[in-house]
C-alpha atoms as a PDB file:
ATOM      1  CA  UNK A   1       0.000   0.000   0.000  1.00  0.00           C
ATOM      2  CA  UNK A   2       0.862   3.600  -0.126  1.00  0.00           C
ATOM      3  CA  UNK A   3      -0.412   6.902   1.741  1.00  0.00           C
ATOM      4  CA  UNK A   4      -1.740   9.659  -0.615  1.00  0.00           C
ATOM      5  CA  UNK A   5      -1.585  13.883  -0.046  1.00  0.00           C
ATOM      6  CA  UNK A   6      -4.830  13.372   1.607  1.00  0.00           C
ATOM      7  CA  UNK A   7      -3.913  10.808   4.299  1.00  0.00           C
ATOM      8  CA  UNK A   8      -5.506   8.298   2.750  1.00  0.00           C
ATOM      9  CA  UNK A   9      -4.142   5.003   2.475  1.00  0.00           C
ATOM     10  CA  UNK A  10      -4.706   2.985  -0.946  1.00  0.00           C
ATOM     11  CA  UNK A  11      -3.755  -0.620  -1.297  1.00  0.00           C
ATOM     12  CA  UNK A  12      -2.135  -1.633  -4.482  1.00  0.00           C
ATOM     13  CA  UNK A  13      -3.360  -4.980  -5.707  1.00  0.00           C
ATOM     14  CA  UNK A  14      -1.629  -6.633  -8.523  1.00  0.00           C
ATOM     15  CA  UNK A  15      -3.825  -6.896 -11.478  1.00  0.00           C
ATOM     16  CA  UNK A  16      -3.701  -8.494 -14.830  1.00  0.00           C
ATOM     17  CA  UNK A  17      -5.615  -8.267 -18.358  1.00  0.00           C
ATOM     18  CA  UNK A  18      -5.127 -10.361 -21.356  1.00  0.00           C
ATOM     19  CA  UNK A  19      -7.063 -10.212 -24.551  1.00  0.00           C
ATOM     20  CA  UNK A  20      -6.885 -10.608 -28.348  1.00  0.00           C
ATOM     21  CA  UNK A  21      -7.151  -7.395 -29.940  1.00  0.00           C
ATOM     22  CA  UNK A  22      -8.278  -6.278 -33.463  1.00  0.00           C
ATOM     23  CA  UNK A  23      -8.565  -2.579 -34.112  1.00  0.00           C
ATOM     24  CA  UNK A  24     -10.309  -0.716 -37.284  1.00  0.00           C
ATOM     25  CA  UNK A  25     -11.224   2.959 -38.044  1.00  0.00           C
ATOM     26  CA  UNK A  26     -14.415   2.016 -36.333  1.00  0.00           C
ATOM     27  CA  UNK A  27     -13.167   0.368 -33.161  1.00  0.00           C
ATOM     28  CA  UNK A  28     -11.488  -1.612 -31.189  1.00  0.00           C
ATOM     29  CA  UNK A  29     -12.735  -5.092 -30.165  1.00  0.00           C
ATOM     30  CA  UNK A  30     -11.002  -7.240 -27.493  1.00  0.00           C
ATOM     31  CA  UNK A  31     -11.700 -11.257 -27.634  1.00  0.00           C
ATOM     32  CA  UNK A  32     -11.217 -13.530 -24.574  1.00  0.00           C
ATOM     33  CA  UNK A  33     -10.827 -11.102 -22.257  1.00  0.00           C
ATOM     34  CA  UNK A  34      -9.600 -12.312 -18.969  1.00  0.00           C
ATOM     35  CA  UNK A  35      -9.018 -10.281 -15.817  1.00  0.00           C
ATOM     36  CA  UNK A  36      -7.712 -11.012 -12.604  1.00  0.00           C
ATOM     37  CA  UNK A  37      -7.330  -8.879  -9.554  1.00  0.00           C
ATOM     38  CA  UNK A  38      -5.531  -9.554  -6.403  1.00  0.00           C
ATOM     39  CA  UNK A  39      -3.019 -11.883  -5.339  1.00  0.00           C
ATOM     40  CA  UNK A  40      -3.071 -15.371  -6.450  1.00  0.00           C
ATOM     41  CA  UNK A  41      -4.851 -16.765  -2.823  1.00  0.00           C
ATOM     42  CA  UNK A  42      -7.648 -14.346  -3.167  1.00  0.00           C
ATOM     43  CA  UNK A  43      -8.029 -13.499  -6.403  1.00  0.00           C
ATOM     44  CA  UNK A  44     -11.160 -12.542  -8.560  1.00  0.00           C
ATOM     45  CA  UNK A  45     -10.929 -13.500 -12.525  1.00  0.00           C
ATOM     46  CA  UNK A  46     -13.237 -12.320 -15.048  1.00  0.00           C
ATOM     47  CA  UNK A  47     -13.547 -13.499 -18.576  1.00  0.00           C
ATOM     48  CA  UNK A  48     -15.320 -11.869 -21.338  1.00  0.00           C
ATOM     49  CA  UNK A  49     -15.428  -9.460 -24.134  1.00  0.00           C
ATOM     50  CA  UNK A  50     -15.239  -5.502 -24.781  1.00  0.00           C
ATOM     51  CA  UNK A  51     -15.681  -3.399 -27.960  1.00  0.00           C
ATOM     52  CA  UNK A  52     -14.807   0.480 -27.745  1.00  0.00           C
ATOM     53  CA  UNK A  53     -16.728   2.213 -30.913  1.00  0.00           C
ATOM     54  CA  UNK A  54     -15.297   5.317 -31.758  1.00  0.00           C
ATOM     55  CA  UNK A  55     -16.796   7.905 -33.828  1.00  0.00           C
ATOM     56  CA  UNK A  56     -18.973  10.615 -33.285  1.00  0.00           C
ATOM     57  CA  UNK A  57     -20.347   9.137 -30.138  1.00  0.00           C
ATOM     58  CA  UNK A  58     -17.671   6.576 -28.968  1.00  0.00           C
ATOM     59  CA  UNK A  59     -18.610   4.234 -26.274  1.00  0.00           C
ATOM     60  CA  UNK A  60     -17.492   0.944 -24.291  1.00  0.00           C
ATOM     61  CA  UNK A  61     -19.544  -2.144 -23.821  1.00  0.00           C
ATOM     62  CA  UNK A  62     -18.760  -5.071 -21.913  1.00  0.00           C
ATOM     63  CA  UNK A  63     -20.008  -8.421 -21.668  1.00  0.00           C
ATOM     64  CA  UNK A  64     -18.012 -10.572 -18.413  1.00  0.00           C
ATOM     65  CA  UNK A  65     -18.602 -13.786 -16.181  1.00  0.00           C
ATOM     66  CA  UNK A  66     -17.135 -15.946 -13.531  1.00  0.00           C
ATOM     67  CA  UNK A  67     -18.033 -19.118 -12.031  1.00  0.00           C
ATOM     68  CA  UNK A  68     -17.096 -17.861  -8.811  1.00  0.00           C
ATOM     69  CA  UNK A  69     -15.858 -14.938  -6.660  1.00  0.00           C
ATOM     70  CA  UNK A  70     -15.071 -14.671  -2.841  1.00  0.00           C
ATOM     71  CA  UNK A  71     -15.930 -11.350  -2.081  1.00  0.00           C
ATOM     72  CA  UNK A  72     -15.207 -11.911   1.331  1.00  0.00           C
ATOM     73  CA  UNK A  73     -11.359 -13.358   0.906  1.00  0.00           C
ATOM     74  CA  UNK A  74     -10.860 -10.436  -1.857  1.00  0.00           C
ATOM     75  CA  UNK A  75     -11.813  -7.398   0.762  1.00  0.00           C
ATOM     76  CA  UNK A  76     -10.426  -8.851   4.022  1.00  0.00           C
ATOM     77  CA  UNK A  77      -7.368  -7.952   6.261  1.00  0.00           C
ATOM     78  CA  UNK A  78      -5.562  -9.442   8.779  1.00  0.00           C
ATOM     79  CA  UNK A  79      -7.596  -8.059  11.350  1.00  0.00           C
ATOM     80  CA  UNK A  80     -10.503  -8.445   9.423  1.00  0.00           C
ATOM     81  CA  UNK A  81     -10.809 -11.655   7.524  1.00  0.00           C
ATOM     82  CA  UNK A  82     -15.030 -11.444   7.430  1.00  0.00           C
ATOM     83  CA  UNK A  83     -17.226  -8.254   7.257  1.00  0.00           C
ATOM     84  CA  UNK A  84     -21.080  -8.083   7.326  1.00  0.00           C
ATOM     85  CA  UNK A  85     -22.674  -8.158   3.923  1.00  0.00           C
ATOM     86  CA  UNK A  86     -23.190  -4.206   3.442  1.00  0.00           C
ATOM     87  CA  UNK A  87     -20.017  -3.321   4.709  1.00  0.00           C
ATOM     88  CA  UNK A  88     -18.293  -6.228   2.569  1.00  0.00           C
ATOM     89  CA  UNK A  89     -20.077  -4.565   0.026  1.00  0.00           C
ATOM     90  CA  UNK A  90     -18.861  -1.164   0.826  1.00  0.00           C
ATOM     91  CA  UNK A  91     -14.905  -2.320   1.208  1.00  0.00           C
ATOM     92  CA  UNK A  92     -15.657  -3.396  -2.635  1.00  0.00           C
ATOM     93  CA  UNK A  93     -17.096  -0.255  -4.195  1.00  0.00           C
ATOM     94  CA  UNK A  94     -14.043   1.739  -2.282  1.00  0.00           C
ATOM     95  CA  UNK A  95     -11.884  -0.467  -3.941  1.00  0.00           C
ATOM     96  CA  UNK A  96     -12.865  -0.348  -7.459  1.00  0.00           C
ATOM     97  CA  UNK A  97     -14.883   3.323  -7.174  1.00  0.00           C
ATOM     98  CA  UNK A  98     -12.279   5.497  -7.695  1.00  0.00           C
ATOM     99  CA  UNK A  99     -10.288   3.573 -10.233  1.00  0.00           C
ATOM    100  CA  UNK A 100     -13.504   2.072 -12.716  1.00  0.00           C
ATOM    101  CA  UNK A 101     -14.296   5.656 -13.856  1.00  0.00           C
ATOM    102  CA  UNK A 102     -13.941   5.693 -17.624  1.00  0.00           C
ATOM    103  CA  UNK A 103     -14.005   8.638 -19.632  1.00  0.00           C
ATOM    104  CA  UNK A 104     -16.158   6.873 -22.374  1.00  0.00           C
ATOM    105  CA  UNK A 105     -20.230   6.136 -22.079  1.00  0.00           C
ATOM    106  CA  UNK A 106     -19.256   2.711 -20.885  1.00  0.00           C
ATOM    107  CA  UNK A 107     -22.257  -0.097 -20.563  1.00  0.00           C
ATOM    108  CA  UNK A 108     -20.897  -3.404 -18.846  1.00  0.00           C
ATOM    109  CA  UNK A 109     -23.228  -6.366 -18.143  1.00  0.00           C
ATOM    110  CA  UNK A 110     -21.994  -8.561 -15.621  1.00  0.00           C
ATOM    111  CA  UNK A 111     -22.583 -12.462 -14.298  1.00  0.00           C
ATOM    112  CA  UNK A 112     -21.419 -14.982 -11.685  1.00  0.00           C
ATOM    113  CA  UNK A 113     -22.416 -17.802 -11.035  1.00  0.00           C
ATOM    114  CA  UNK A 114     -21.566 -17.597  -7.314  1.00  0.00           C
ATOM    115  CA  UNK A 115     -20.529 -15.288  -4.623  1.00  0.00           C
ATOM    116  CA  UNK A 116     -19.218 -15.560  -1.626  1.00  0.00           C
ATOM    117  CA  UNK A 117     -20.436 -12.885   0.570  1.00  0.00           C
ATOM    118  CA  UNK A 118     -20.952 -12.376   4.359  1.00  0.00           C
ATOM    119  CA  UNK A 119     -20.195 -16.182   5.002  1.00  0.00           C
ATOM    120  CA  UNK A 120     -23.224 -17.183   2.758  1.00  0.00           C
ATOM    121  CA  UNK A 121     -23.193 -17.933  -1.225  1.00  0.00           C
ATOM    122  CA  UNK A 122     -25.125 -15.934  -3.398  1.00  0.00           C
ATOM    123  CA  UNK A 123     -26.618 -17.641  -6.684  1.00  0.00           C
ATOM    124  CA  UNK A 124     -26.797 -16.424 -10.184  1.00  0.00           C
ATOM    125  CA  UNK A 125     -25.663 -12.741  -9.600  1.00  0.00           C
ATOM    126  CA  UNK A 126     -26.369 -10.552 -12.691  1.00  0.00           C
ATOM    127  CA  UNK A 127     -25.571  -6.933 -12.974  1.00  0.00           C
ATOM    128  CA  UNK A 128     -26.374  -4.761 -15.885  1.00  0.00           C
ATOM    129  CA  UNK A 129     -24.107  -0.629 -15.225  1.00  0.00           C
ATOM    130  CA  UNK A 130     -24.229   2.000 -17.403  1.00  0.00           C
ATOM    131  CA  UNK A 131     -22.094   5.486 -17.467  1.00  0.00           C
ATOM    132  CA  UNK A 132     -22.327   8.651 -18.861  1.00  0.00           C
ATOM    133  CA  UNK A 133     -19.179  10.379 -17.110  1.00  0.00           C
ATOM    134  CA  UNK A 134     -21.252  11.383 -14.414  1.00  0.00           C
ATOM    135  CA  UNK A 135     -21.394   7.993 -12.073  1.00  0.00           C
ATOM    136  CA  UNK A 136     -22.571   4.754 -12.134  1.00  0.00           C
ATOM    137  CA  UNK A 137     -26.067   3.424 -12.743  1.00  0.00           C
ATOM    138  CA  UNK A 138     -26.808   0.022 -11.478  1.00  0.00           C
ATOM    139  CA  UNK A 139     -29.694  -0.831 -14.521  1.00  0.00           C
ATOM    140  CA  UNK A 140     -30.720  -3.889 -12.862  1.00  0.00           C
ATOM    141  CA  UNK A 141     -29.137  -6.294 -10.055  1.00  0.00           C
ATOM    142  CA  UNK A 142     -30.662  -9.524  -9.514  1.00  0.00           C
ATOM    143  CA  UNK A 143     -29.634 -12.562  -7.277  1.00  0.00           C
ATOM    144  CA  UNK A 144     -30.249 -15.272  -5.169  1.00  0.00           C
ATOM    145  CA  UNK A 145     -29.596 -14.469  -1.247  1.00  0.00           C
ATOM    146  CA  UNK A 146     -29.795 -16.836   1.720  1.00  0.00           C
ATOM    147  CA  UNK A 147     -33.474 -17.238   3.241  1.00  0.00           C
ATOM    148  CA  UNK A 148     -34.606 -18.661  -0.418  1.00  0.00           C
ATOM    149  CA  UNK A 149     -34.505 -14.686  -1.128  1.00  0.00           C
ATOM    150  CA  UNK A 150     -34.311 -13.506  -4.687  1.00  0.00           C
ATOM    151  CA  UNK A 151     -33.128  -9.812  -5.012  1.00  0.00           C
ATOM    152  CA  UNK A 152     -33.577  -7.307  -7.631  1.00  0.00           C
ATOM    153  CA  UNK A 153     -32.425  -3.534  -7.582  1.00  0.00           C
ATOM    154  CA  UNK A 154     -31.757  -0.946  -9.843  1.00  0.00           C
ATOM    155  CA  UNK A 155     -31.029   2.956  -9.368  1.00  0.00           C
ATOM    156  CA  UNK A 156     -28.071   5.077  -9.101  1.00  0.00           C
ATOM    157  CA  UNK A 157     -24.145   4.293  -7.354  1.00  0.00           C
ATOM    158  CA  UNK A 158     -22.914   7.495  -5.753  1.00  0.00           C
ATOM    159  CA  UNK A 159     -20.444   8.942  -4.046  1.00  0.00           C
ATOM    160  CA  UNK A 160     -20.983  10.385  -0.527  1.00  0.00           C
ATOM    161  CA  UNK A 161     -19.388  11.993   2.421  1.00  0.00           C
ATOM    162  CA  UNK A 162     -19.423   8.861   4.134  1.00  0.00           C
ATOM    163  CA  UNK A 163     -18.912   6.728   1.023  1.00  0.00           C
ATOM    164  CA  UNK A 164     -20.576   5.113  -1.883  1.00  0.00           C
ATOM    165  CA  UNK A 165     -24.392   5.218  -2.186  1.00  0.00           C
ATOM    166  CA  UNK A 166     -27.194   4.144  -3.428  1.00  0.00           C
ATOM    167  CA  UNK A 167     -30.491   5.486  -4.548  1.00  0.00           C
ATOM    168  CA  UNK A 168     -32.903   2.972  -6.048  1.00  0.00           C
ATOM    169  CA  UNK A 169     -35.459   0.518  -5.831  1.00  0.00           C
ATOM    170  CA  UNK A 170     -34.995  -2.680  -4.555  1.00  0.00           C
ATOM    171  CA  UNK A 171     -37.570  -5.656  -4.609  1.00  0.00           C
ATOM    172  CA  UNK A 172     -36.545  -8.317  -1.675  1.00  0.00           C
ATOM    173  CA  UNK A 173     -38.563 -11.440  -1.946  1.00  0.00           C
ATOM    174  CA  UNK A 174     -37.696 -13.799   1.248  1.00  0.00           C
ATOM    175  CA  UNK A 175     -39.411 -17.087   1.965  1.00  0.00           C
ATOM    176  CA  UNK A 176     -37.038 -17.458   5.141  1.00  0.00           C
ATOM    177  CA  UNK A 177     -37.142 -13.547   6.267  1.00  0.00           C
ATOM    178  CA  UNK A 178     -35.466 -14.955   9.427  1.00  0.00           C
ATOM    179  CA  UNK A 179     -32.108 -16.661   7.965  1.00  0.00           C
ATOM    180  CA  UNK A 180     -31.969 -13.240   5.375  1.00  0.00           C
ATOM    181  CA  UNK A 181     -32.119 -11.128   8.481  1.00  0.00           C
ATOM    182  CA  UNK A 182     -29.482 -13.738  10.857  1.00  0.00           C
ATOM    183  CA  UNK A 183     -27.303 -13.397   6.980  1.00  0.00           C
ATOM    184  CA  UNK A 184     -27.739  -9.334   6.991  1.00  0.00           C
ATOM    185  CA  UNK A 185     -26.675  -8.801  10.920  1.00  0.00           C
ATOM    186  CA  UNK A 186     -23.894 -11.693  11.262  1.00  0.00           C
ATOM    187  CA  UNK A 187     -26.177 -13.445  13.987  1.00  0.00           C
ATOM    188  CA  UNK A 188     -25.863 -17.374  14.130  1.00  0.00           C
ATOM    189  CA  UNK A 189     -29.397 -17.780  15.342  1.00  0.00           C
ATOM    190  CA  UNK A 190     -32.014 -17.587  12.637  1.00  0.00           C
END
């Protein structure tokens, strides 16, 4: 890691992205994308594909999957190897917020087949996000949480004093409220 002006301490990850590239006039498409990020023990890895069009109105769209990613073995510390759901999720976004902010209307559509979040494993996690240059928009999130939940969301990703936010709807479906809520607070007691 390193300390910035501010104070701030960022943490310098290794990272790694391979691709087969073919570039025209009209744009630039990249085939068999694969990203990783982190060390080897903890690592996420992507796979996909990307197109930049340029022109008048250039853009970026993505299309990227896993089978799996442990959120919670990507975002811990050694003081810290678990973290509740929200602020697992939080550690994340200040992770990748400040460096995912292209300059180009990007739209990137996103899918895993697992997650590890919280302790628990969330199923079939898609996310559709869209950018102008002016933040994130989450188009639509949908997954499978514990409690037999299914989750869907959509709304914008932005910054605040205290970090990122959210303003949305969200549609949470549980048939075990109970276990979602034990999940959500860290409790071991449904």
């Amino acid at each position: 890691g390193s300390a910035l002006a501010s104070g701030k301490a960022a943490i310098n990850e290794p990272w790694r992205a391979t691709s087969k590239v073919k570039a025209t006039s009209a744009g630039i498409m990249f085939d068999q994308v694969e990203f990783q990020y982190g060390p080897e023990e903890r690592v996420m890895h992507l796979t996909g594909t990307a197109e930049v069009k340029l022109g008048a109105q250039p853009r970026l769209q993505g299309l990227f999957s896993a089978r799996h990613i442990d959120l919670d073995r990507l975002v811990a510390t050694p003081d810290t190897l678990r973290r509740l759901p929200f602020a697992a999720i939080k550690t994340f976004a200040e992770i990748f917020g400040d460096t995912l902010q292209p300059t180009l209307p990007t739209r990137l559509a996103v899918s895993v087949d697992t997650v590890t979040l919280g302790g628990a494993t969330l199923q079939t996690v898609a996310a559709d996000l869209s950018t102008g240059g002016d933040g994130w928009q989450l188009d639509k999130l949908e997954f499978r949480a514990p409690g037999f939940t299914q989750v869907r969301a959509s709304g914008r990703l932005a910054p605040t004093a205290k970090g990122l936010g959210f303003a949305g709807l969200a549609n949470v479906n549980a048939t075990d409220s109970m276990t979602l809520l034990a999940w959500l607070t860290g409790s071991s007691n449904p």
